[in-house]
PDB file of N, CA and C in Angstrom:
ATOM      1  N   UNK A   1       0.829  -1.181   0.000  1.00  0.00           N
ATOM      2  CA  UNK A   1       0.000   0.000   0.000  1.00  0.00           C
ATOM      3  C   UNK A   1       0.875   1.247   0.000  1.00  0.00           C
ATOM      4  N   UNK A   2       0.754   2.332  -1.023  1.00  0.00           N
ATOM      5  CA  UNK A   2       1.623   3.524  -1.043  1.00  0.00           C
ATOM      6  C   UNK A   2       0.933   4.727   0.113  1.00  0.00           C
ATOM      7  N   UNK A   3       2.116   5.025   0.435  1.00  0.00           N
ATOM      8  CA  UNK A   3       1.660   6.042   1.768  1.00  0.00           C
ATOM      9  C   UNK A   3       0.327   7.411   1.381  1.00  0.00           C
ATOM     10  N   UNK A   4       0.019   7.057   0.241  1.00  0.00           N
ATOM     11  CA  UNK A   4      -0.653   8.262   0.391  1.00  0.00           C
ATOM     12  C   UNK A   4      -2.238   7.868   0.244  1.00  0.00           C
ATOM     13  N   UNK A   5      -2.124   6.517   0.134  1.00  0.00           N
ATOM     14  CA  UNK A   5      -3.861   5.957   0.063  1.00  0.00           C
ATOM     15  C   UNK A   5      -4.080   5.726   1.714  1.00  0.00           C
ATOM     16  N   UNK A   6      -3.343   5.735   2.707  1.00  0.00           N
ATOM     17  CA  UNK A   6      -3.277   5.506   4.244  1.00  0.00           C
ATOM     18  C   UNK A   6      -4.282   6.878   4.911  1.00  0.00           C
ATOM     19  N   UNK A   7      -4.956   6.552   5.785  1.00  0.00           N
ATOM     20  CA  UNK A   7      -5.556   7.718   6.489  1.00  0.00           C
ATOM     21  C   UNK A   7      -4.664   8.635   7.188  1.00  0.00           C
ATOM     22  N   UNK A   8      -4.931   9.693   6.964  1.00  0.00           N
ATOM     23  CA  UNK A   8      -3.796  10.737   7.523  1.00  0.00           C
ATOM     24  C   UNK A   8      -4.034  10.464   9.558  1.00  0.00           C
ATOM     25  N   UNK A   9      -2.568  10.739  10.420  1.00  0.00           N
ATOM     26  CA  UNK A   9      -2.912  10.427  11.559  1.00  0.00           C
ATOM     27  C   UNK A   9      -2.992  11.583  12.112  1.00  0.00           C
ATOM     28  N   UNK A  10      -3.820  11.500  13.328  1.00  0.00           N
ATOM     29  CA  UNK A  10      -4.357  13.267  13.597  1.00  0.00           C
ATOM     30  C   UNK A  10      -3.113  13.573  14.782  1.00  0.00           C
ATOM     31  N   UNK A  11      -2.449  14.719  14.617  1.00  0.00           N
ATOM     32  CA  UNK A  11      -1.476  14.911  16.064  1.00  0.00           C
ATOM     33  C   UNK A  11      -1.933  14.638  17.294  1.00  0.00           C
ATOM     34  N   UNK A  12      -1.487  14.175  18.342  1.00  0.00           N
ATOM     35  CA  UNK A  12      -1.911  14.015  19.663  1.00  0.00           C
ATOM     36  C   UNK A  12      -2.983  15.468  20.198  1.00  0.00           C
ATOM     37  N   UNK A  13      -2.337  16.455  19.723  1.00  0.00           N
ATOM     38  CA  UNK A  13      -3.174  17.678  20.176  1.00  0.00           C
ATOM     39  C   UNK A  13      -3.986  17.514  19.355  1.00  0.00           C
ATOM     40  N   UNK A  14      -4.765  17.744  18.656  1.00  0.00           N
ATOM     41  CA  UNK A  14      -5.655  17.255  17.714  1.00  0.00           C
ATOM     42  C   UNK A  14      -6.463  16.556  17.919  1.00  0.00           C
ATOM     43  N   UNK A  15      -6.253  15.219  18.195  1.00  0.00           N
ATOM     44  CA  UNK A  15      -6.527  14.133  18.819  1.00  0.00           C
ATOM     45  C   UNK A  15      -7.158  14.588  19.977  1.00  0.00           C
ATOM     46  N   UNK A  16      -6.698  15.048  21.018  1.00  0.00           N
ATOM     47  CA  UNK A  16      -7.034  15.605  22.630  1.00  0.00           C
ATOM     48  C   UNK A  16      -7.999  16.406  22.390  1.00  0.00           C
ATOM     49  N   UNK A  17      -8.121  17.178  21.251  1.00  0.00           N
ATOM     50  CA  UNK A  17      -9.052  18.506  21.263  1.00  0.00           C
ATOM     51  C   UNK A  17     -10.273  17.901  20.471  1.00  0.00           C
ATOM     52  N   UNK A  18      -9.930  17.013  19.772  1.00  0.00           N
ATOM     53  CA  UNK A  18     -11.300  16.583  19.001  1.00  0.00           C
ATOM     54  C   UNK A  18     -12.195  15.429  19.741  1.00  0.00           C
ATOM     55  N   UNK A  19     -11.447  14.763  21.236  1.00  0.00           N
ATOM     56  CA  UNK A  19     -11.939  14.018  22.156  1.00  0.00           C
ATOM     57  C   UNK A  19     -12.729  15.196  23.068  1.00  0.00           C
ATOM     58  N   UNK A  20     -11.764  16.330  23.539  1.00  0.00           N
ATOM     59  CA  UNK A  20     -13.221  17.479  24.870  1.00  0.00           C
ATOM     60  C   UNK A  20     -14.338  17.689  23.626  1.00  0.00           C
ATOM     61  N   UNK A  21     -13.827  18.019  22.747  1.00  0.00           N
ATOM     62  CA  UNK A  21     -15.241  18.748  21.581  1.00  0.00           C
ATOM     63  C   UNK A  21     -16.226  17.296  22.090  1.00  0.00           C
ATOM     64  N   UNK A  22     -15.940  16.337  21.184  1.00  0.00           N
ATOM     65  CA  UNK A  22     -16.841  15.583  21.639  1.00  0.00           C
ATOM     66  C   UNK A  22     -17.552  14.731  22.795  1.00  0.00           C
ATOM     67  N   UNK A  23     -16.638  14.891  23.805  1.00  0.00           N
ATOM     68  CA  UNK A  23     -17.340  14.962  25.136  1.00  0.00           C
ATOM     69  C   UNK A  23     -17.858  15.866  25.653  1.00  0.00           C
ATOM     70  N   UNK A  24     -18.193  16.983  25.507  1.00  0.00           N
ATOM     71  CA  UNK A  24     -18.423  17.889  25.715  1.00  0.00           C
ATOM     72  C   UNK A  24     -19.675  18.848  25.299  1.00  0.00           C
ATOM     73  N   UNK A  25     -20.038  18.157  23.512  1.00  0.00           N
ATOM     74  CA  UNK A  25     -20.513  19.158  22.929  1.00  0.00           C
ATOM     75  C   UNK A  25     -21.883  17.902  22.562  1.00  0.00           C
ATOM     76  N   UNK A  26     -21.294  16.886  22.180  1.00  0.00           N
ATOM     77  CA  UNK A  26     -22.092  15.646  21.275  1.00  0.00           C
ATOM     78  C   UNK A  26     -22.420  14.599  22.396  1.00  0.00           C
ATOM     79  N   UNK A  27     -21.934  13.707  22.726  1.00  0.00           N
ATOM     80  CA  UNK A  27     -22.090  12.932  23.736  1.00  0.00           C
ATOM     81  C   UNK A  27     -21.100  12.673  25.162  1.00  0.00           C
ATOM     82  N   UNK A  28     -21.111  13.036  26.037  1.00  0.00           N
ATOM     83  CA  UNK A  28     -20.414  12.257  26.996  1.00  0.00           C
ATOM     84  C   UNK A  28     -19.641  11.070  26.985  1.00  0.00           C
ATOM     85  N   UNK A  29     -18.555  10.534  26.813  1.00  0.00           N
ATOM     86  CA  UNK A  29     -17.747   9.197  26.726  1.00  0.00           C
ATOM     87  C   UNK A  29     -17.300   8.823  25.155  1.00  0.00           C
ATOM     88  N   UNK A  30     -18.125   9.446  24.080  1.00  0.00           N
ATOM     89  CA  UNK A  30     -18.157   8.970  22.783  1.00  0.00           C
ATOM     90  C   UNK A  30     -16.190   9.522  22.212  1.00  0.00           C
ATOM     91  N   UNK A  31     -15.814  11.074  23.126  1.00  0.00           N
ATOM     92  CA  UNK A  31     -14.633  11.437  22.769  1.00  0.00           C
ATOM     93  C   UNK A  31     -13.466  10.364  23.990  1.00  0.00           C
ATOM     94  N   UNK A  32     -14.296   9.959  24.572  1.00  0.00           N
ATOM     95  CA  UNK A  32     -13.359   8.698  25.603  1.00  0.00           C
ATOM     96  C   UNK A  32     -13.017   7.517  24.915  1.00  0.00           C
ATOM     97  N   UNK A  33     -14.280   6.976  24.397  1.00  0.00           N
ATOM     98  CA  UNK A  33     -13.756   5.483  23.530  1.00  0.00           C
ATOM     99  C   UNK A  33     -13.301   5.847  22.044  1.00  0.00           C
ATOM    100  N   UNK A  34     -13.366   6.770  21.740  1.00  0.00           N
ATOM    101  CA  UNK A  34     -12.659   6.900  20.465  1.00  0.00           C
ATOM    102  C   UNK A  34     -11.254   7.326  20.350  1.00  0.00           C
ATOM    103  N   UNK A  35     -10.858   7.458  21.780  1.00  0.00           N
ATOM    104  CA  UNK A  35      -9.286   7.788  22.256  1.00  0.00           C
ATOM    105  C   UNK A  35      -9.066   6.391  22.944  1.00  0.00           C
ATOM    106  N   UNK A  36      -9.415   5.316  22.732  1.00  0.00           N
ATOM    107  CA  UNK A  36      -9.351   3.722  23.565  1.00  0.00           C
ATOM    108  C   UNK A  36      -9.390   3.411  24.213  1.00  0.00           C
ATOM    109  N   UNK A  37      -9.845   4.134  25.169  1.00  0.00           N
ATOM    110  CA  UNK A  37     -10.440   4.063  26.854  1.00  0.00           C
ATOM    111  C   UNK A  37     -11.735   3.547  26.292  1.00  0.00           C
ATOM    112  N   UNK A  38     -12.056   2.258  26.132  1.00  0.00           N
ATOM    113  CA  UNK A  38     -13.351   1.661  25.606  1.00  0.00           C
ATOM    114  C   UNK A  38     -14.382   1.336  27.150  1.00  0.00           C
ATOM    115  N   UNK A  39     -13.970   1.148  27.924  1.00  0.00           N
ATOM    116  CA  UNK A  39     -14.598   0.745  28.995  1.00  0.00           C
ATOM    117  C   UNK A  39     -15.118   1.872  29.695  1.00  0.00           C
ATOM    118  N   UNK A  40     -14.417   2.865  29.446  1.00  0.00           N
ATOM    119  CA  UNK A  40     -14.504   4.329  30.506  1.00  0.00           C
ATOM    120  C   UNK A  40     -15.551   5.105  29.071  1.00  0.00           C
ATOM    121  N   UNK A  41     -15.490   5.041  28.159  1.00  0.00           N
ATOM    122  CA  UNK A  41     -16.438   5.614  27.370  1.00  0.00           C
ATOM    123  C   UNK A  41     -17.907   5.328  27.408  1.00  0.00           C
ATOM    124  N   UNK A  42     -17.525   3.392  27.311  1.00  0.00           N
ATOM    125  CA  UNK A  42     -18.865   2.994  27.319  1.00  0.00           C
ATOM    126  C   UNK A  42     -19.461   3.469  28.650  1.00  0.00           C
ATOM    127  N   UNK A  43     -19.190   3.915  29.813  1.00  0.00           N
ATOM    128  CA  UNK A  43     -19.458   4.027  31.129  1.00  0.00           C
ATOM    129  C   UNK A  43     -20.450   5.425  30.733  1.00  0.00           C
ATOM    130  N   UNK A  44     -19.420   6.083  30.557  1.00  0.00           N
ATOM    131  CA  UNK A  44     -19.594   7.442  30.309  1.00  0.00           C
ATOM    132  C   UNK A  44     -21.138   7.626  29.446  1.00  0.00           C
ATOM    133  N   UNK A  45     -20.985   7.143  28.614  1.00  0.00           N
ATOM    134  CA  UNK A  45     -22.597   6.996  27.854  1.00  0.00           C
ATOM    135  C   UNK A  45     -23.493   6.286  28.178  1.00  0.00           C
ATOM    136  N   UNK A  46     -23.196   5.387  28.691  1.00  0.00           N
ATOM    137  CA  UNK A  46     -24.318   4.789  29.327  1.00  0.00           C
ATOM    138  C   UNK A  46     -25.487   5.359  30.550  1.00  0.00           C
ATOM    139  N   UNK A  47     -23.893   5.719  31.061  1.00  0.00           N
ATOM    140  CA  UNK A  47     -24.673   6.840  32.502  1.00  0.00           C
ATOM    141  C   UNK A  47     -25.713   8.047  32.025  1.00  0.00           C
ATOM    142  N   UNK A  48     -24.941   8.809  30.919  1.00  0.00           N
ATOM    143  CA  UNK A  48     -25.559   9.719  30.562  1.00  0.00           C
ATOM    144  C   UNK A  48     -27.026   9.587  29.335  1.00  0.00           C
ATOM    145  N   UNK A  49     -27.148   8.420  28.632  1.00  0.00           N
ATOM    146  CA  UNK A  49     -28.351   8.245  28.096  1.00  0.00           C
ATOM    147  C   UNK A  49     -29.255   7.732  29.341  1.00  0.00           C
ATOM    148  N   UNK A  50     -29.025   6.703  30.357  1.00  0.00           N
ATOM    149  CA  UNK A  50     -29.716   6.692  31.390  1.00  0.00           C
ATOM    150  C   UNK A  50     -30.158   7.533  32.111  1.00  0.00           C
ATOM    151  N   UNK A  51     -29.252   8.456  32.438  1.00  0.00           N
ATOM    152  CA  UNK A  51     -30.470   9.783  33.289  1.00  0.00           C
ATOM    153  C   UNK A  51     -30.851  10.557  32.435  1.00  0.00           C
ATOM    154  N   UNK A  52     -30.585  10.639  30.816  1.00  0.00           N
ATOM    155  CA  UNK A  52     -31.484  11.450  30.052  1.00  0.00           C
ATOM    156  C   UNK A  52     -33.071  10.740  29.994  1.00  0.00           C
ATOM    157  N   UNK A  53     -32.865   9.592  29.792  1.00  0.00           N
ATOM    158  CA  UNK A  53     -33.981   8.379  29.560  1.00  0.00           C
ATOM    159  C   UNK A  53     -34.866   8.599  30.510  1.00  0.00           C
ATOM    160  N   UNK A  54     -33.868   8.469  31.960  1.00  0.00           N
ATOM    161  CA  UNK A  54     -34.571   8.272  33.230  1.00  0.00           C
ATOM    162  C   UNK A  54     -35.522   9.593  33.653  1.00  0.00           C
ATOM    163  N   UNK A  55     -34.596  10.682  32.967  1.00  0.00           N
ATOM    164  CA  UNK A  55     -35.639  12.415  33.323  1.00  0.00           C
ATOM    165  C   UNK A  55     -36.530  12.560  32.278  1.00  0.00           C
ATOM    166  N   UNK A  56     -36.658  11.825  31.168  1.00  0.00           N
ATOM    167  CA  UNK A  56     -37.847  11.935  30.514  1.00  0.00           C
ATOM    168  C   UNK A  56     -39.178  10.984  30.747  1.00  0.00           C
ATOM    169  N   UNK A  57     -38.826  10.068  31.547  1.00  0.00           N
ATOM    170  CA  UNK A  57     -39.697   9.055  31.988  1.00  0.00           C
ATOM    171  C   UNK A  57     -40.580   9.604  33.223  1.00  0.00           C
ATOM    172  N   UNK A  58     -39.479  10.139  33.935  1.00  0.00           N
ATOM    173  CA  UNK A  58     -40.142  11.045  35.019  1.00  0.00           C
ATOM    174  C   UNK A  58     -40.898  12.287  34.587  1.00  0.00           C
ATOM    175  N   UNK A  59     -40.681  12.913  34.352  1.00  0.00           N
ATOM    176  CA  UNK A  59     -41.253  14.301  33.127  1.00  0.00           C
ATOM    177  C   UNK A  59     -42.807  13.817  32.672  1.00  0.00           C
ATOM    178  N   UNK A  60     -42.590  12.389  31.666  1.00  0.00           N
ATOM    179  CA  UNK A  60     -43.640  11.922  31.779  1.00  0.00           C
ATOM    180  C   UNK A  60     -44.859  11.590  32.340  1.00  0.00           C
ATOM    181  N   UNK A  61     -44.343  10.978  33.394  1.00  0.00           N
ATOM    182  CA  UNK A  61     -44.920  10.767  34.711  1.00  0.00           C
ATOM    183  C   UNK A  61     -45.468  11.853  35.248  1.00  0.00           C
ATOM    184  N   UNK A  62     -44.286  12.758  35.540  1.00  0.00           N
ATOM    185  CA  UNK A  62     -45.557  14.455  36.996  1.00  0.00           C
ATOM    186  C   UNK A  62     -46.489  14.692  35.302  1.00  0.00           C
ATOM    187  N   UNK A  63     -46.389  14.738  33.895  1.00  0.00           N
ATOM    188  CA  UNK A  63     -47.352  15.619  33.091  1.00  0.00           C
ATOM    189  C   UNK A  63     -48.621  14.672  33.530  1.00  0.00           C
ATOM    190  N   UNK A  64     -48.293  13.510  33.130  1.00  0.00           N
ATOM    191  CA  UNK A  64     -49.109  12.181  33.553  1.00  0.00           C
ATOM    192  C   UNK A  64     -50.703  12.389  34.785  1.00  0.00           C
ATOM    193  N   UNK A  65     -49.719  12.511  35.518  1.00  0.00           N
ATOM    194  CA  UNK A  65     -50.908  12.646  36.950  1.00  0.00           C
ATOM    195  C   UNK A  65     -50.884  13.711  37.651  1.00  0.00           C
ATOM    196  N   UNK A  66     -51.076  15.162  36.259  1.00  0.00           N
ATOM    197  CA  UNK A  66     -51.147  16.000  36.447  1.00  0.00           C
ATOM    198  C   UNK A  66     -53.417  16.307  36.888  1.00  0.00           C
ATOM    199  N   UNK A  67     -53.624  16.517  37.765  1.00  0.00           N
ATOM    200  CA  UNK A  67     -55.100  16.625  37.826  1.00  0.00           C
ATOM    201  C   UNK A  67     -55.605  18.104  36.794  1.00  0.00           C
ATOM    202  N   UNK A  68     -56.247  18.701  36.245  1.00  0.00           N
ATOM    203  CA  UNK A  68     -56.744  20.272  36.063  1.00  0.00           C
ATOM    204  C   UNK A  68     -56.648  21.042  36.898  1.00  0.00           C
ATOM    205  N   UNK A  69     -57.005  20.645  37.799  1.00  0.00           N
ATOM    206  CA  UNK A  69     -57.076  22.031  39.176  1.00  0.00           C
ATOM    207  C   UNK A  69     -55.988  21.803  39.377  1.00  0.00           C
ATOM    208  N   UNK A  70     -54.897  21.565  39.387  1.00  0.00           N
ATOM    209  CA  UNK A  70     -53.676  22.178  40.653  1.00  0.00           C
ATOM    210  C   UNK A  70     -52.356  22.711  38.791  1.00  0.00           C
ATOM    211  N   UNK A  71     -51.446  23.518  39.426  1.00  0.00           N
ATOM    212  CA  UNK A  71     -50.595  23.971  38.897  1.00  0.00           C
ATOM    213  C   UNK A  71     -49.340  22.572  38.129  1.00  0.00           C
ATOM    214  N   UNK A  72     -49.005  23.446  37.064  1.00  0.00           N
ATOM    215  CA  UNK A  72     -47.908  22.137  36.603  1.00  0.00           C
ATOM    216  C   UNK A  72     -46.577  21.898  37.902  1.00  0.00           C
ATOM    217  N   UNK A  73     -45.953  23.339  37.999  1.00  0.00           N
ATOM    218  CA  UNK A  73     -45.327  22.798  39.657  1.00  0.00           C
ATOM    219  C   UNK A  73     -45.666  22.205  40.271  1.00  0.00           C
ATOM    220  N   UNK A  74     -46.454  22.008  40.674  1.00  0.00           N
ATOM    221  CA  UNK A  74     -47.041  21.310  41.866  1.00  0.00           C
ATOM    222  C   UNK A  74     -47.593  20.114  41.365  1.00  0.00           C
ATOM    223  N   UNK A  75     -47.618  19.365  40.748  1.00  0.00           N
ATOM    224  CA  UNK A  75     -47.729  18.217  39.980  1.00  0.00           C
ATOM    225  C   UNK A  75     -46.610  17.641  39.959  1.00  0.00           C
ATOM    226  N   UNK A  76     -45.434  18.810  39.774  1.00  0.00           N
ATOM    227  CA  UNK A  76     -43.829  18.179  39.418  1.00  0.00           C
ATOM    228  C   UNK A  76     -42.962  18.217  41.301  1.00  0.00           C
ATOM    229  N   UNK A  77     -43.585  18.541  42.057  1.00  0.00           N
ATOM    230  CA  UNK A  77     -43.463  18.734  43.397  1.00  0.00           C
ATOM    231  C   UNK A  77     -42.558  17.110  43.920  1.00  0.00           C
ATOM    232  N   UNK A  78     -43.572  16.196  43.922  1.00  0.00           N
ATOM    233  CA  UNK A  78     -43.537  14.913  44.329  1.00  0.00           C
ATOM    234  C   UNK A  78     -42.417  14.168  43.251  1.00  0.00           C
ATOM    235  N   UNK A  79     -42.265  14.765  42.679  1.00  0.00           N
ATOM    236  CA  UNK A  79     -40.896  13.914  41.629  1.00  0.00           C
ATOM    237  C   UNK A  79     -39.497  14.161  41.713  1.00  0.00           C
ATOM    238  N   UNK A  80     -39.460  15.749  42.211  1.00  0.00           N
ATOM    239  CA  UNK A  80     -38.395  16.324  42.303  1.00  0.00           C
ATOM    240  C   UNK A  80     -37.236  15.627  42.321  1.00  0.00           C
ATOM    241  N   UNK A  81     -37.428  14.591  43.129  1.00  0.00           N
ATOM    242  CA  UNK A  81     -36.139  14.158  44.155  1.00  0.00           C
ATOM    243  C   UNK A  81     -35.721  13.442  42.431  1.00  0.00           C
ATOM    244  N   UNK A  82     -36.621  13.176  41.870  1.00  0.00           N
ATOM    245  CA  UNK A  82     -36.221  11.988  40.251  1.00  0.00           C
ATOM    246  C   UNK A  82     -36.052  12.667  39.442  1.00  0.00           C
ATOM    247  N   UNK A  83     -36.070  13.895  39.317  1.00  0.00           N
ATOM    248  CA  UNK A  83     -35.802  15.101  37.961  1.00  0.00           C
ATOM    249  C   UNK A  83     -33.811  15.382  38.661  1.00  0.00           C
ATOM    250  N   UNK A  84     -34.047  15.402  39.903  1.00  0.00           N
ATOM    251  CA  UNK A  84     -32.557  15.995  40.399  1.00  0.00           C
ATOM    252  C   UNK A  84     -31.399  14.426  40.426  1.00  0.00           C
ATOM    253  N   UNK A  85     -32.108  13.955  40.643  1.00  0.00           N
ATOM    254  CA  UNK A  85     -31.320  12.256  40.214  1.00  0.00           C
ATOM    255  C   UNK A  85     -30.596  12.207  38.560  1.00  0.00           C
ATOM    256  N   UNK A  86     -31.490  12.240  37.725  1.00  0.00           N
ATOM    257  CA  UNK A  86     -31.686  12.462  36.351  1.00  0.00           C
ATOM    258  C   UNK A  86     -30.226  13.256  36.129  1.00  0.00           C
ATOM    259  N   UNK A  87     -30.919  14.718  36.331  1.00  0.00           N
ATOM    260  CA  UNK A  87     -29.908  15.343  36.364  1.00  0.00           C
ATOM    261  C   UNK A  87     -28.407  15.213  36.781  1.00  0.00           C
ATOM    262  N   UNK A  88     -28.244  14.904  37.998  1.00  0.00           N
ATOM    263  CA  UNK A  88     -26.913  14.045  38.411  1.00  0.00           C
ATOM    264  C   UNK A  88     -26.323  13.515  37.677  1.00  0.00           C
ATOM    265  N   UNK A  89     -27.172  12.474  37.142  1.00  0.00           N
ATOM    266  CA  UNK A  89     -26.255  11.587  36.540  1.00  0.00           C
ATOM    267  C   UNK A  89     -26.066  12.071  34.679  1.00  0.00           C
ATOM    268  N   UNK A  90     -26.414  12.966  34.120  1.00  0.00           N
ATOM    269  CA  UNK A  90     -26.245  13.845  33.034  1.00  0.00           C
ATOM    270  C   UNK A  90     -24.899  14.425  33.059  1.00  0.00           C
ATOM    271  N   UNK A  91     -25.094  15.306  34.218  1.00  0.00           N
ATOM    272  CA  UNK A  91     -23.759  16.144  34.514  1.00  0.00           C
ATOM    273  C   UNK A  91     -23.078  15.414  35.156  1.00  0.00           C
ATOM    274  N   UNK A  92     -23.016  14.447  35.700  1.00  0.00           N
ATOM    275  CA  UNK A  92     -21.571  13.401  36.085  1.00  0.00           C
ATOM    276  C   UNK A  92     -21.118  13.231  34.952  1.00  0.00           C
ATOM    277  N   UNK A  93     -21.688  12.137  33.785  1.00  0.00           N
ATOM    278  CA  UNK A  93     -21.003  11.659  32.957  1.00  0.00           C
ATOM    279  C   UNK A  93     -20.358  12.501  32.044  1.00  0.00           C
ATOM    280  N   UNK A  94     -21.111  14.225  31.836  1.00  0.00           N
ATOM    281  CA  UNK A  94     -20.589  15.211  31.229  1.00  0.00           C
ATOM    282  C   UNK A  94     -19.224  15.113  31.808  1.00  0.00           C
ATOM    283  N   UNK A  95     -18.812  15.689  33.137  1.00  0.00           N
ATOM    284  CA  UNK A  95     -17.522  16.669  34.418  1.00  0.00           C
ATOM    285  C   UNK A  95     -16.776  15.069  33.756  1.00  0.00           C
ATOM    286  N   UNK A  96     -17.121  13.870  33.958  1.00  0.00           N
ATOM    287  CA  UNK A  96     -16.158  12.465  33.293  1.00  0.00           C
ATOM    288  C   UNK A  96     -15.696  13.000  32.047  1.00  0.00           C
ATOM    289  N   UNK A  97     -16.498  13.164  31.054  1.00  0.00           N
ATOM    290  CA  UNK A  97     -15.943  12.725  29.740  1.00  0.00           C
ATOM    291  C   UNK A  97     -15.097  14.158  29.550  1.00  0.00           C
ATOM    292  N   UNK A  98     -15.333  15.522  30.114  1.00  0.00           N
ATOM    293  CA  UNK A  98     -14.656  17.003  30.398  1.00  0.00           C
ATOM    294  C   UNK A  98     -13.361  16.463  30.789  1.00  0.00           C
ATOM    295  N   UNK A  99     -13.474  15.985  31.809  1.00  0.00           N
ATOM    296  CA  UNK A  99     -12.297  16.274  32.702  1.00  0.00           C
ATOM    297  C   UNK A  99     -11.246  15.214  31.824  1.00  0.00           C
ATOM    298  N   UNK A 100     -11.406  14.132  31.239  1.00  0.00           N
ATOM    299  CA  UNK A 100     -11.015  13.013  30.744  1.00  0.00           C
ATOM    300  C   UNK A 100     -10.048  13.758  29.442  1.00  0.00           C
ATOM    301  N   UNK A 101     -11.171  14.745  28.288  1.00  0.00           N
ATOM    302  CA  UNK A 101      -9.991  15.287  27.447  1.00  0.00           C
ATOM    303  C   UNK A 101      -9.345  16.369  28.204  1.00  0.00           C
ATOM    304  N   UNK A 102     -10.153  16.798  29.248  1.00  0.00           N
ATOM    305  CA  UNK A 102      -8.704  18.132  29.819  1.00  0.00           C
ATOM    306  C   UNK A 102      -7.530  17.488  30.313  1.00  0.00           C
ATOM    307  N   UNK A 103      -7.558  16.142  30.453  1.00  0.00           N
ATOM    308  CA  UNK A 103      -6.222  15.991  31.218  1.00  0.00           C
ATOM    309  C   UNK A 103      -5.527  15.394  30.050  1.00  0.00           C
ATOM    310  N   UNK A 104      -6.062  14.890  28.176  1.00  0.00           N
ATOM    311  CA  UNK A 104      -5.772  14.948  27.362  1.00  0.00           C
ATOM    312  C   UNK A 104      -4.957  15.988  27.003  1.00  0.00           C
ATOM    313  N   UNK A 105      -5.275  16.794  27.022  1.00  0.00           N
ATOM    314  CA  UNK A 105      -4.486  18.555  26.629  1.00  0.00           C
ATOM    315  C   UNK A 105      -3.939  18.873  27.227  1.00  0.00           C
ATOM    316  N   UNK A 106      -3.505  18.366  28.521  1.00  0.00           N
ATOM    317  CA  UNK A 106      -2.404  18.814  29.346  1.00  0.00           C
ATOM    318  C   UNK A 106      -1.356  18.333  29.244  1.00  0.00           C
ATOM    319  N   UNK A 107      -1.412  17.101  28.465  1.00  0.00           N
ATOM    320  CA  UNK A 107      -0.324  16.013  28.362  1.00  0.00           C
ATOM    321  C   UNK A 107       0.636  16.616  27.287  1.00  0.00           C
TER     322      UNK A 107
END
């Protein structure tokens, strides 16, 4: 094979910066396993489609057994504690897959 039909290789910086973009911007973990941390990526996404999944299920739910008379707050009152769970685990796997290319770019 002549060197110029070969995929060009991206510099390490390059590399590091196109792993935060995509942890960062697109999915959580997706810029982790595509730098070969396969286990720590898959983590990373998993967590974070789960509490996206998990806060729309809930969401569902307070619109759900929402009565007419009372306010949409107050419908979403009794869930709280599962909208802030949700959330957690969104922004965990985000500050993971962040912190994962920042210490990429430091290297």
């Amino acid at each position: 094979m002549s060197k110029s039909s070969e995929p060009p290789i991206l510099a390490k910086s390059e590399a590091a910066r196109n792993c935060l973009g995509l942890n960062a911007t697109v999915l959580p973990g997706l810029g982790t396993f595509r730098m070969g941390n396969h286990f720590r990526g898959l983590c990373e996404m998993a967590v974070a489609l789960g509490g996206t999944v998990y806060f729309c299920i809930t969401l569902l739910q307070a619109v759900g057994s929402r009565d007419e008379d009372i306010k949409l707050l107050q419908a979403f009152r009794p869930y709280f504690s599962h909208f802030v769970l949700g959330v957690a685990l969104i922004l965990g796997s985000w500050v993971s897959g962040f912190m994962f290319g920042k210490r990429l770019l430091q290297k």
